[in-house]
C-alpha atoms as a PDB file:
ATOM      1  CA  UNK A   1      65.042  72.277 103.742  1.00  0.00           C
ATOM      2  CA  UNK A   2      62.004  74.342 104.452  1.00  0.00           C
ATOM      3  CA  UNK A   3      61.934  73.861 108.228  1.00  0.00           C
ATOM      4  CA  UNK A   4      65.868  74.370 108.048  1.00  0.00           C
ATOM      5  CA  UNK A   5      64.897  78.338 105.955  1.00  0.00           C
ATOM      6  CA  UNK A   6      62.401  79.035 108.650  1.00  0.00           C
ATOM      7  CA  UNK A   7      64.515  77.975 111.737  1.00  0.00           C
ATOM      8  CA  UNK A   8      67.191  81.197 110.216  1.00  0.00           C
ATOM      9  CA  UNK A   9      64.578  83.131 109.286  1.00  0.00           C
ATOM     10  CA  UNK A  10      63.353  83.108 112.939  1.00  0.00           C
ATOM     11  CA  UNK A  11      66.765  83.291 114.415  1.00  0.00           C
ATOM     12  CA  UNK A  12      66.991  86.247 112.493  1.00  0.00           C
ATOM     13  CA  UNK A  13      63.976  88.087 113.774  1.00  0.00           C
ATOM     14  CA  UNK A  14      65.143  87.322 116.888  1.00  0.00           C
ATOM     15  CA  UNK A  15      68.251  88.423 116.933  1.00  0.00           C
ATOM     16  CA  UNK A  16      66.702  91.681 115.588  1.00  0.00           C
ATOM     17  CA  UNK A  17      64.006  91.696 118.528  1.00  0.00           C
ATOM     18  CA  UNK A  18      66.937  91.199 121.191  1.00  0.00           C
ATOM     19  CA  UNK A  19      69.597  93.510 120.520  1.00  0.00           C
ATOM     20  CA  UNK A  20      68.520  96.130 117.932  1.00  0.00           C
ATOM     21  CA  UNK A  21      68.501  98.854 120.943  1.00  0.00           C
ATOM     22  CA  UNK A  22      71.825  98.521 121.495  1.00  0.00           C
ATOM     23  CA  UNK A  23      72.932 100.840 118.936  1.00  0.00           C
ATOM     24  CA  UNK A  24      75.190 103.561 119.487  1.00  0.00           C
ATOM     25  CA  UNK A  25      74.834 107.184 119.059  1.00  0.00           C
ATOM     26  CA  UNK A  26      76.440 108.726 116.192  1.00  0.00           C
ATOM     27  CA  UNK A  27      77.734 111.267 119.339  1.00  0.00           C
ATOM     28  CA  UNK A  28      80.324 108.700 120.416  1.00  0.00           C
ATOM     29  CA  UNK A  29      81.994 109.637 117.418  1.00  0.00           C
ATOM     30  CA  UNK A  30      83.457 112.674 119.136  1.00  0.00           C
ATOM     31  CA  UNK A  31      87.183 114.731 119.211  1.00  0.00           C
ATOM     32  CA  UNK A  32      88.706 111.547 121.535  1.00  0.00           C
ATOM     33  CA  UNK A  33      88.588 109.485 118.109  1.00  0.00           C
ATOM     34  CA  UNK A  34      90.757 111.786 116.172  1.00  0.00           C
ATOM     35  CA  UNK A  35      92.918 113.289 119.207  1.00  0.00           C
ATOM     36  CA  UNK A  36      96.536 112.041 120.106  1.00  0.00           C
ATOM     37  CA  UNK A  37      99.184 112.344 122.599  1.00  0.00           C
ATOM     38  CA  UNK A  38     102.237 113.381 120.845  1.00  0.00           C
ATOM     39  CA  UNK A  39     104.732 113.444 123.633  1.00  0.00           C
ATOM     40  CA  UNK A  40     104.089 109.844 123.976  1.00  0.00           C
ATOM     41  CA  UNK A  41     105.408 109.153 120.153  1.00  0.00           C
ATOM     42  CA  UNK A  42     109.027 109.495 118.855  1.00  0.00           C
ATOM     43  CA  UNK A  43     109.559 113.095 117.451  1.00  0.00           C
ATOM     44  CA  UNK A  44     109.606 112.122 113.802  1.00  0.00           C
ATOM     45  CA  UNK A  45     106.132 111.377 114.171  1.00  0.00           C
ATOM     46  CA  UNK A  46     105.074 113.824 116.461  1.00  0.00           C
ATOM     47  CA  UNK A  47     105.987 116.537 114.203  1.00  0.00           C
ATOM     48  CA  UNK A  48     104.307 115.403 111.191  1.00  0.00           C
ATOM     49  CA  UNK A  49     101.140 114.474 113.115  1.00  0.00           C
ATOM     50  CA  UNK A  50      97.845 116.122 111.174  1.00  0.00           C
ATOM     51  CA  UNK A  51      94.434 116.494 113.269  1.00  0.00           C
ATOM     52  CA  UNK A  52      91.879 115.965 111.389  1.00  0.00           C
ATOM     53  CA  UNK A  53      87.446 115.978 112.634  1.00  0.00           C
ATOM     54  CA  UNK A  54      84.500 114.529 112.138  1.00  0.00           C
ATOM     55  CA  UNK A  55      83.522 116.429 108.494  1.00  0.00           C
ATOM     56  CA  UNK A  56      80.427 116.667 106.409  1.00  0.00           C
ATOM     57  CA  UNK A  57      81.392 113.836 104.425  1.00  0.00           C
ATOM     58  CA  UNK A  58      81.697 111.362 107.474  1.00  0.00           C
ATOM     59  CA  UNK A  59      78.193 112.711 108.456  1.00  0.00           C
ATOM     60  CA  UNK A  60      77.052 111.485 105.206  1.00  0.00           C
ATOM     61  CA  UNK A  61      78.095 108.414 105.324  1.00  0.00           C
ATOM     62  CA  UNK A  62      77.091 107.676 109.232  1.00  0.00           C
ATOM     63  CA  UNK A  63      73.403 108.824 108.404  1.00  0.00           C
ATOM     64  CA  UNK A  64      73.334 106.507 105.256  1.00  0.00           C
ATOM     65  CA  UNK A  65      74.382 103.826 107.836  1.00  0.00           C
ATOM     66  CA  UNK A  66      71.736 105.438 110.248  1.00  0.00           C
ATOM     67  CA  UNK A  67      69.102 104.739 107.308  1.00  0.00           C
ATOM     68  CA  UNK A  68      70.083 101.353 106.149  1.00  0.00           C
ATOM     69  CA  UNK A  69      70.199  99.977 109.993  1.00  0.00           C
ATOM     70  CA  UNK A  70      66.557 101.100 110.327  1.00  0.00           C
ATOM     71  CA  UNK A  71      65.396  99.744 107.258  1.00  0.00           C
ATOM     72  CA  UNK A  72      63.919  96.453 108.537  1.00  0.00           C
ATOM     73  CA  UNK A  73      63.053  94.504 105.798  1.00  0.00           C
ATOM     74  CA  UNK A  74      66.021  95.146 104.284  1.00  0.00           C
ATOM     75  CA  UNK A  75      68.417  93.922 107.602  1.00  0.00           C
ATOM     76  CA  UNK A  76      66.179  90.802 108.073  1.00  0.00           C
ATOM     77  CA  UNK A  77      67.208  89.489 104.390  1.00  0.00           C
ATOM     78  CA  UNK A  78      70.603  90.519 105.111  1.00  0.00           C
ATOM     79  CA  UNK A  79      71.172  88.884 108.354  1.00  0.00           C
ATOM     80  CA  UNK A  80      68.858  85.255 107.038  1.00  0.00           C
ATOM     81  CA  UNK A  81      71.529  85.256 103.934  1.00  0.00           C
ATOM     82  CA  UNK A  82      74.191  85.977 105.982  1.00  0.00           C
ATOM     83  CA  UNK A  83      73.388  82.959 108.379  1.00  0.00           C
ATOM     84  CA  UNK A  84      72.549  80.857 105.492  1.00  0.00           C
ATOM     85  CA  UNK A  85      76.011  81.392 103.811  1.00  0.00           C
ATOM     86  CA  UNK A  86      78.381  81.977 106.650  1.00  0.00           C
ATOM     87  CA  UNK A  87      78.605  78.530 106.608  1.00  0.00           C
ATOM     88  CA  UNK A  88      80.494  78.378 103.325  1.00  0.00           C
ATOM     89  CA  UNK A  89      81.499  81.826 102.649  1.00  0.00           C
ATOM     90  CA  UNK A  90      84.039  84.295 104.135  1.00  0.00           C
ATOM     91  CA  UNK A  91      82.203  87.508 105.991  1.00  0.00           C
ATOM     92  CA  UNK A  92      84.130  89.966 103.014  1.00  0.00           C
ATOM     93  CA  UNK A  93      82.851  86.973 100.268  1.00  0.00           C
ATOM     94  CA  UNK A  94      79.321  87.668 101.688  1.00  0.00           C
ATOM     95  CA  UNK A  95      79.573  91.569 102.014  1.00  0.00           C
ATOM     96  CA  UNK A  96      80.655  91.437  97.869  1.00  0.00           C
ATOM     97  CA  UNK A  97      77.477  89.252  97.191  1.00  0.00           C
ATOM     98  CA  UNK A  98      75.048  91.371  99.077  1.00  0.00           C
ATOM     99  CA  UNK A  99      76.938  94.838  98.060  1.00  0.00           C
ATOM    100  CA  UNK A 100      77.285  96.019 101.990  1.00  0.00           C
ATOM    101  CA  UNK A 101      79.845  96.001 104.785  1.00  0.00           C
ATOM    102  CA  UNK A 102      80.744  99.671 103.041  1.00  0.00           C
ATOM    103  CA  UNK A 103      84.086 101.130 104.794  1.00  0.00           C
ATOM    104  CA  UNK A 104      84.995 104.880 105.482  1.00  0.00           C
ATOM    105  CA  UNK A 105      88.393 105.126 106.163  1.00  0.00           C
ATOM    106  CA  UNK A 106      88.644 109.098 105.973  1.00  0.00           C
ATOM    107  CA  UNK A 107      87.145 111.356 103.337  1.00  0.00           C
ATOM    108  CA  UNK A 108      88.508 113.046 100.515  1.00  0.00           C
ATOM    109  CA  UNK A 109      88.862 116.579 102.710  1.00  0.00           C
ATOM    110  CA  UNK A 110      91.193 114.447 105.147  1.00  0.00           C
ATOM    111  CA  UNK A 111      93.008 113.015 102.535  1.00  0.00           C
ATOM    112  CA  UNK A 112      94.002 116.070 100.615  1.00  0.00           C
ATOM    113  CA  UNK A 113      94.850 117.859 103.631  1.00  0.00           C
ATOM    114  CA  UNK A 114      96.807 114.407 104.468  1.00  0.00           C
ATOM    115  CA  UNK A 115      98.910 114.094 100.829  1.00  0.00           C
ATOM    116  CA  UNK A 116      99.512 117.980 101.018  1.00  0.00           C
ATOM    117  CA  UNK A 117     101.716 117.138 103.716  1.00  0.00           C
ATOM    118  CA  UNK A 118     104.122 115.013 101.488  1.00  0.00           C
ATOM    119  CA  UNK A 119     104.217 117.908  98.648  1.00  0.00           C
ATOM    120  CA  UNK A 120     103.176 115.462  96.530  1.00  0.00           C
ATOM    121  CA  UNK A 121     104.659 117.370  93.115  1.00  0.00           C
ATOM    122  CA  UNK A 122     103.416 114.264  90.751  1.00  0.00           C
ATOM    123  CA  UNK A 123     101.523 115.799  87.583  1.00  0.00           C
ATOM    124  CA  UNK A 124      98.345 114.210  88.042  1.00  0.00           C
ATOM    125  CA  UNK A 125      97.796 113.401  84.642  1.00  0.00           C
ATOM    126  CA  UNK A 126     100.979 110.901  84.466  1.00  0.00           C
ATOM    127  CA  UNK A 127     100.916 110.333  88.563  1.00  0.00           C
ATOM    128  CA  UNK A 128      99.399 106.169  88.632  1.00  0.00           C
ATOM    129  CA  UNK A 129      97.946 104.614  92.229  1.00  0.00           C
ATOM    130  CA  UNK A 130      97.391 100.898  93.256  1.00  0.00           C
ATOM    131  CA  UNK A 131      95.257 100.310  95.965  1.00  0.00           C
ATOM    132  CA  UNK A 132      96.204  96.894  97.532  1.00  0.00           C
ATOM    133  CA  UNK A 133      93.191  95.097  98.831  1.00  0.00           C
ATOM    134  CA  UNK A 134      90.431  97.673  97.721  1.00  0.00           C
ATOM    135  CA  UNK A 135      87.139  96.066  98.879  1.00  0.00           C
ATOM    136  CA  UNK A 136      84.379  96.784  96.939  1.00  0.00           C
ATOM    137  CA  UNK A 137      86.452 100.278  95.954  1.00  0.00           C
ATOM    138  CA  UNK A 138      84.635 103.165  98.018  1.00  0.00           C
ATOM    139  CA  UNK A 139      87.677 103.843  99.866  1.00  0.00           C
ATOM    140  CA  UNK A 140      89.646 103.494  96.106  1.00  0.00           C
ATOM    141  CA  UNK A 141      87.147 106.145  94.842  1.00  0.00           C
ATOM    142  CA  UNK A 142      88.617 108.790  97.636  1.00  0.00           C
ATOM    143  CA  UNK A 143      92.199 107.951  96.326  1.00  0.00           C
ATOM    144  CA  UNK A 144      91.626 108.460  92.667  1.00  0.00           C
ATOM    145  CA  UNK A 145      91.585 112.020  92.328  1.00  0.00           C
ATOM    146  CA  UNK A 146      95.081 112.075  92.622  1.00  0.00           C
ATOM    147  CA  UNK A 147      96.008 109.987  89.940  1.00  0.00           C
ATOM    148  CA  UNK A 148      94.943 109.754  86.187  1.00  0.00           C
ATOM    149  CA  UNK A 149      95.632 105.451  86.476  1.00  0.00           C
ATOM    150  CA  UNK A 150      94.110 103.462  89.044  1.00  0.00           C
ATOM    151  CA  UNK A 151      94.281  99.943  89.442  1.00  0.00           C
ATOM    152  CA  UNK A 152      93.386  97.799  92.311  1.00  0.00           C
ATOM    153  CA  UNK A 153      93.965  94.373  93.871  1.00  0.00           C
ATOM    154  CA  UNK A 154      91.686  91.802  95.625  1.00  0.00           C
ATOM    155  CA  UNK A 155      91.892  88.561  97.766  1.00  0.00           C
ATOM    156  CA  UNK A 156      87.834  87.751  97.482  1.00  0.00           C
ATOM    157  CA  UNK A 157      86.021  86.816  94.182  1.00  0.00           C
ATOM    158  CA  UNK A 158      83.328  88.480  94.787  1.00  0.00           C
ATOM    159  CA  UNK A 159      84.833  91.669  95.610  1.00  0.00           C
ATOM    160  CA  UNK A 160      86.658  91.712  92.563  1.00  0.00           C
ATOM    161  CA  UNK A 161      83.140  91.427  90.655  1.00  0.00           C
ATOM    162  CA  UNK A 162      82.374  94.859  92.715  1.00  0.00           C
ATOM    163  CA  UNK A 163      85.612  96.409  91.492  1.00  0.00           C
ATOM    164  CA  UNK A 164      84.920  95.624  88.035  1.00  0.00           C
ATOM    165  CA  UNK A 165      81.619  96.893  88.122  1.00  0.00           C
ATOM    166  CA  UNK A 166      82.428 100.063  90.024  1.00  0.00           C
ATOM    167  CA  UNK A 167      85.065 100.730  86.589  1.00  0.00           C
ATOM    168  CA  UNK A 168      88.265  99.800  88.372  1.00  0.00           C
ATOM    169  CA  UNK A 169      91.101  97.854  86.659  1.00  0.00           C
ATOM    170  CA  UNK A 170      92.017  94.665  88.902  1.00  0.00           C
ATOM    171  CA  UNK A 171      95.003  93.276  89.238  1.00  0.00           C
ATOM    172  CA  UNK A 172      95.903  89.311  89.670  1.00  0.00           C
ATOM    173  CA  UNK A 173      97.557  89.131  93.139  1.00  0.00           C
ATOM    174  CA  UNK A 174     100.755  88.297  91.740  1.00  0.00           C
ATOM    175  CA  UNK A 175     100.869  90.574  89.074  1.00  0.00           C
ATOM    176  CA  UNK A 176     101.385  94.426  90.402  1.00  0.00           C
ATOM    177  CA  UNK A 177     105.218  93.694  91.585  1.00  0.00           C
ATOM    178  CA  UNK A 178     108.132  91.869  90.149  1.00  0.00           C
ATOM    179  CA  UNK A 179     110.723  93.115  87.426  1.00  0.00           C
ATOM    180  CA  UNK A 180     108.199  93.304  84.801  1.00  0.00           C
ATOM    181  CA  UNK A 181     105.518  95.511  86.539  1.00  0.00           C
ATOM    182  CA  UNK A 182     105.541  99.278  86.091  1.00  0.00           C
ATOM    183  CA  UNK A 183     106.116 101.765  89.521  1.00  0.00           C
ATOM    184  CA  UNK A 184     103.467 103.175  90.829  1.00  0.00           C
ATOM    185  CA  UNK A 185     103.289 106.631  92.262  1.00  0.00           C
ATOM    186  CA  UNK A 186     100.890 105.931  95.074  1.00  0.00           C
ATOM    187  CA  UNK A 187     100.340 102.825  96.905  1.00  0.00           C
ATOM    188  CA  UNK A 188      97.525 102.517  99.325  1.00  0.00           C
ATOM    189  CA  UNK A 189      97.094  99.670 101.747  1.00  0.00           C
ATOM    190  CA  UNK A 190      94.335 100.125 103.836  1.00  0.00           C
ATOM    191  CA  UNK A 191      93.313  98.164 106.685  1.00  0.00           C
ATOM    192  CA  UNK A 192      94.656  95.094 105.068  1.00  0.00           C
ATOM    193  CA  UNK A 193      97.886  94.530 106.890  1.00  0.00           C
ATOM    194  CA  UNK A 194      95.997  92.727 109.788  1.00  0.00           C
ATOM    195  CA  UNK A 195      93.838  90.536 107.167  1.00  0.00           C
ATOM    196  CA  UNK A 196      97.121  89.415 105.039  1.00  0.00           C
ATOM    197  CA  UNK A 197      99.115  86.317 105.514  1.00  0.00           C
ATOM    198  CA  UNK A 198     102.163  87.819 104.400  1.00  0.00           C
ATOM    199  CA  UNK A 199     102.131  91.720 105.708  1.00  0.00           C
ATOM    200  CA  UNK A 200     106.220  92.235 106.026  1.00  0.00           C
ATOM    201  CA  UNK A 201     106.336  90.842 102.661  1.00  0.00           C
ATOM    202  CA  UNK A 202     103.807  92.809 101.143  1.00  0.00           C
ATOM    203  CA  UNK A 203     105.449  96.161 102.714  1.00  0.00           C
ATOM    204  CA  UNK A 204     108.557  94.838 101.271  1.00  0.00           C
ATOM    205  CA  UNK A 205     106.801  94.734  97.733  1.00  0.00           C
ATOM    206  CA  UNK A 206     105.218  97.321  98.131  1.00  0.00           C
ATOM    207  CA  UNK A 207     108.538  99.378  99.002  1.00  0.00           C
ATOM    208  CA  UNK A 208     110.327  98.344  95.504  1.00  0.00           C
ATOM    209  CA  UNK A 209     107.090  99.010  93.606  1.00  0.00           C
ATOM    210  CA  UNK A 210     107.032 102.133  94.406  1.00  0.00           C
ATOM    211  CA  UNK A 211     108.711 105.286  92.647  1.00  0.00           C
ATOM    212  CA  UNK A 212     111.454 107.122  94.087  1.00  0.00           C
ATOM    213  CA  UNK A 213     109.606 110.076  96.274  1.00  0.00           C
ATOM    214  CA  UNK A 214     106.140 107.879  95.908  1.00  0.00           C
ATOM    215  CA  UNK A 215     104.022 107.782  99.031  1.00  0.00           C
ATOM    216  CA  UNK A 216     102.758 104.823 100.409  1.00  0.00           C
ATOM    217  CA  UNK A 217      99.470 105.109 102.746  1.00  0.00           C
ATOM    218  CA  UNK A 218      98.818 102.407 105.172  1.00  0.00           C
ATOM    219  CA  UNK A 219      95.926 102.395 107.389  1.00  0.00           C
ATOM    220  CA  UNK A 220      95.560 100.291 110.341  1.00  0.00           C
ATOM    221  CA  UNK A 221      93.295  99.076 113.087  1.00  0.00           C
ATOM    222  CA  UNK A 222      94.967  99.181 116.803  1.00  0.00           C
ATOM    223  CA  UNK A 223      95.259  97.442 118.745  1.00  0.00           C
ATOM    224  CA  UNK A 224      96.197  94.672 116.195  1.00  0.00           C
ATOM    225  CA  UNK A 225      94.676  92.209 115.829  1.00  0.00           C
ATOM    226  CA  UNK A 226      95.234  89.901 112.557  1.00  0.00           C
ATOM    227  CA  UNK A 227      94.348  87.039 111.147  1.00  0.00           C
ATOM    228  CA  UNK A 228      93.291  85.459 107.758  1.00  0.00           C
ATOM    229  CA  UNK A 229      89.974  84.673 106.227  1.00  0.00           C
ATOM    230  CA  UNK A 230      89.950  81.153 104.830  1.00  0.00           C
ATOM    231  CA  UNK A 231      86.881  80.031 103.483  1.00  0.00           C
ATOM    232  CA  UNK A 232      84.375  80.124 106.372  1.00  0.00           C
ATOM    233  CA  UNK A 233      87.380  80.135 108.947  1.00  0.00           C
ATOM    234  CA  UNK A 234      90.058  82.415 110.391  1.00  0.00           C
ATOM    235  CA  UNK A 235      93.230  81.516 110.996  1.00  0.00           C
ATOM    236  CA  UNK A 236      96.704  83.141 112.118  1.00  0.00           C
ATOM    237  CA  UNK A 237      98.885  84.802 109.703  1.00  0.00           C
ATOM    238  CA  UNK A 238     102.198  82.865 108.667  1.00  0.00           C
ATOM    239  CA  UNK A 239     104.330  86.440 109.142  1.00  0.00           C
ATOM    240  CA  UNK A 240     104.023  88.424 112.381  1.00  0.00           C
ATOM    241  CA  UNK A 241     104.545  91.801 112.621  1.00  0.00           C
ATOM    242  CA  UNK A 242     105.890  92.919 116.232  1.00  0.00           C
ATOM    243  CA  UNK A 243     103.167  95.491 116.807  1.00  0.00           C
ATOM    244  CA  UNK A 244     102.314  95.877 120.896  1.00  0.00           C
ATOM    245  CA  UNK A 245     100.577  97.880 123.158  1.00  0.00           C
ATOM    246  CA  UNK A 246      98.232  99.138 125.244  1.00  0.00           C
ATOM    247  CA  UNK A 247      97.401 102.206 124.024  1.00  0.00           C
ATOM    248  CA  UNK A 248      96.802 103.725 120.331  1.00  0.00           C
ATOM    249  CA  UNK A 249     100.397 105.892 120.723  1.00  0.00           C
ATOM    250  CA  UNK A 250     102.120 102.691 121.990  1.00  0.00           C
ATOM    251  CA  UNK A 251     100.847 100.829 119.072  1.00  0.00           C
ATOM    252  CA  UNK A 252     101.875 103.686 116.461  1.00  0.00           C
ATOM    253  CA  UNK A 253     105.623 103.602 118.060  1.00  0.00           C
ATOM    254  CA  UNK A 254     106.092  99.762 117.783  1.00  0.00           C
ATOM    255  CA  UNK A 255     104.444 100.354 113.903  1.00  0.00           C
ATOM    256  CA  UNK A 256     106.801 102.477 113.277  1.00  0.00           C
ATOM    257  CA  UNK A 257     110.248 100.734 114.908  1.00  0.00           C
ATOM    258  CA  UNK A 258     109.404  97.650 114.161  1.00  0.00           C
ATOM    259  CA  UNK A 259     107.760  97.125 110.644  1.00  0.00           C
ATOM    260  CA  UNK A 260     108.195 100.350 108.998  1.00  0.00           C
ATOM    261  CA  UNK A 261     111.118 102.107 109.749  1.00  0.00           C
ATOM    262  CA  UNK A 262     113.508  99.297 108.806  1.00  0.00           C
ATOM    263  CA  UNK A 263     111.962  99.626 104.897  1.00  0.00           C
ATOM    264  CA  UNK A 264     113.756 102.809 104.802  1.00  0.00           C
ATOM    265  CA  UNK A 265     110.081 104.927 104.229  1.00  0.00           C
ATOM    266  CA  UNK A 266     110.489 109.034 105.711  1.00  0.00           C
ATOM    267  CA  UNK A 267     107.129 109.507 107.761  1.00  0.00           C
ATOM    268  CA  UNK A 268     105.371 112.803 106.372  1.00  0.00           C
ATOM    269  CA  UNK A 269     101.740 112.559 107.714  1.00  0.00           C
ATOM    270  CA  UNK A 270     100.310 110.584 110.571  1.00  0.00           C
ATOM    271  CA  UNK A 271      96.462 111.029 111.977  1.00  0.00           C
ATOM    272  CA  UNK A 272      93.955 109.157 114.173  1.00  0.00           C
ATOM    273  CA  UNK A 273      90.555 108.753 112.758  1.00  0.00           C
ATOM    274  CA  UNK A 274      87.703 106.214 113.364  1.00  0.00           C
ATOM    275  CA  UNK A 275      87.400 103.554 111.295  1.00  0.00           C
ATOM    276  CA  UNK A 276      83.742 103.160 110.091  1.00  0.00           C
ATOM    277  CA  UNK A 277      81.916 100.058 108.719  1.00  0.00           C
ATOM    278  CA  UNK A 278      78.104 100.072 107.429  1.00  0.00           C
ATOM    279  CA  UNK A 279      76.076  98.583 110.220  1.00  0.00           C
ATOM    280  CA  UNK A 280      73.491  95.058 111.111  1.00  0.00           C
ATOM    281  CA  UNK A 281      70.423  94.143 112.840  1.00  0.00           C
ATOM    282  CA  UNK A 282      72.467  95.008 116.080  1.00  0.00           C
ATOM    283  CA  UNK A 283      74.229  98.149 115.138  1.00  0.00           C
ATOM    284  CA  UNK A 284      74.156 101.281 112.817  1.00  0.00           C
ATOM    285  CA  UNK A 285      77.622 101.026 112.249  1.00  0.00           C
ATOM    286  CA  UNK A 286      80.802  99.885 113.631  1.00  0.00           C
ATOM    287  CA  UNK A 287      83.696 101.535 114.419  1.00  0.00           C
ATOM    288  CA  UNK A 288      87.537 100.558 114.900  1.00  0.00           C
ATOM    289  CA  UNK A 289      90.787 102.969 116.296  1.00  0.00           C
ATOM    290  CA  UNK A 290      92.779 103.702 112.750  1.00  0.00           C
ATOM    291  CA  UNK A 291      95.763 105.113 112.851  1.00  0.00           C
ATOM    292  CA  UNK A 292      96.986 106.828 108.879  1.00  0.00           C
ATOM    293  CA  UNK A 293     100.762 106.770 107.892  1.00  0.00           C
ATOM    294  CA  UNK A 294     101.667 108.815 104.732  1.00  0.00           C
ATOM    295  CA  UNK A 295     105.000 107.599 104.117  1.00  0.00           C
ATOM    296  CA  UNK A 296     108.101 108.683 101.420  1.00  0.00           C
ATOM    297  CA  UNK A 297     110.143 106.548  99.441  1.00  0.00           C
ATOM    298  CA  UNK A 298     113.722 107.769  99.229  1.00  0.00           C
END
């Protein structure tokens, strides 16, 4: 067992030695992630396209990546735990041990400026928000201003543990929808539509859960790219969702004709922002292509 601990420990520090100078600059974040081609989407969602930038707030949170990558000691514990229980344990199971993997999916400057798009006329003191797959609830934190109830709901264990300590009410999985669960106001799903087994029948929940003239915000990684954590292993969802393309305004059209313009939902903010994840021994953070829907229930 000993030899077995130092054999990752050394792997580790290798892996460290090899490719720690291949982290990016935090310029490569630059206009091209947040800019979009609107004569190559379908006029209902060119017109309510919102450009957004790179903000204090997403400078924050890149230079607390910036700080954590660099902190050596730190990243070699991480990355010997992480080999030691990726052999069991899903990547997100291991992030809600170790309390890192944090997300930024926008910040709360994008998001008003997003939801004042809808003219959202909720009284936030009676206005209530789900956040369907929250994580360890950073992203949840942006969305609660604009409701007085938030609850959340979570797949991993451990990430549940993170939502409870962070003050968040969690959900069972099967216990925000049906006949006897209350509407909700605002329903968030955030980069979890390409993680679920069952996306077109979670947007299909998610629709009836929803109050008349509630918005729904979906966020999204493109090109997709799903599959399912199980355990250790990935697999394939069992529901596919027809989204195609080469290119990020491709993959936004076939979104939208495909999965969720059929639901009935009116399209009142879309955006293109990066999708940022705390970084490793390799990287000071990783970043995805996330396209935003704010959508309407009639």
């Amino acid at each position: 067992m000993r030899l077995s601990s130092r054999r990752l420990l050394r792997n580790a520090l290798e892996e460290y030695m090899d490719e720690s100078q291949g982290r990016p600059s935090k310029d490569k974040i630059g206009k091209h992630c947040y800019s979009c081609d609107t004569t190559r989407l379908p006029p209902e969602l060119a017109d309510c396209f919102v450009q957004l930038d790179r903000d204090d707030e997403t400078n924050a949170f890149i230079n607390d990546c910036v700080w954590t990558a660099h902190n050596v000691c730190l990243q070699l514990f991480y990355s010997f735990v992480n080999l030691l229980l990726s052999l069991f344990l899903s990547r997100t199971d291991i992030n809600g041990l170790l309390d890192r993997g944090h997300m930024f999916v926008f910040s709360k400057q994008h998001l008003r400026k997003l939801i004042s798009r809808a003219q959202f006329e909720r009284d936030r003191t009676s206005s209530t928000l789900l956040d369907i797959g929250a994580g360890d609830g950073c992203v949840t934190q942006q969305l609660s201003e604009f409701a007085a109830s938030v609850c959340a709901t979570e797949a991993s264990v451990l990430m549940r543990r993170a939502l409870k300590r962070n003050n968040f009410h969690v959900l069972d999985l099967d216990k925000w929808y049906g006949p006897s669960a209350p509407a909700y106001s605002i329903i968030s799903i955030l980069n979890v539509l390409d993680r679920c087994d069952k996306p077109r029948t979670l947007l299909w929940q998610a629709h009836r859960q929803l109050e008349i003239g509630g918005l729904l915000v979906i966020a999204l990684v493109l090109p997709f790219a799903p599959f399912v954590e199980q355990g250790a292993r990935k697999r394939r969802p069992s529901e596919k969702l027809e989204i195609r393309g080469s290119s990020w305004e491709e993959g936004v059209t076939t979104l939208w004709k495909n999965v969720i313009e059929p639901l009935g939902f009116q399209p009142v903010a879309l955006t293109r922002v990066p999708y940022l994840s705390e970084g490793d021994l390799t990287k000071e953070y990783y970043m995805l292509d996330n396209v935003v829907l704010v959508l309407k229930k009639l």
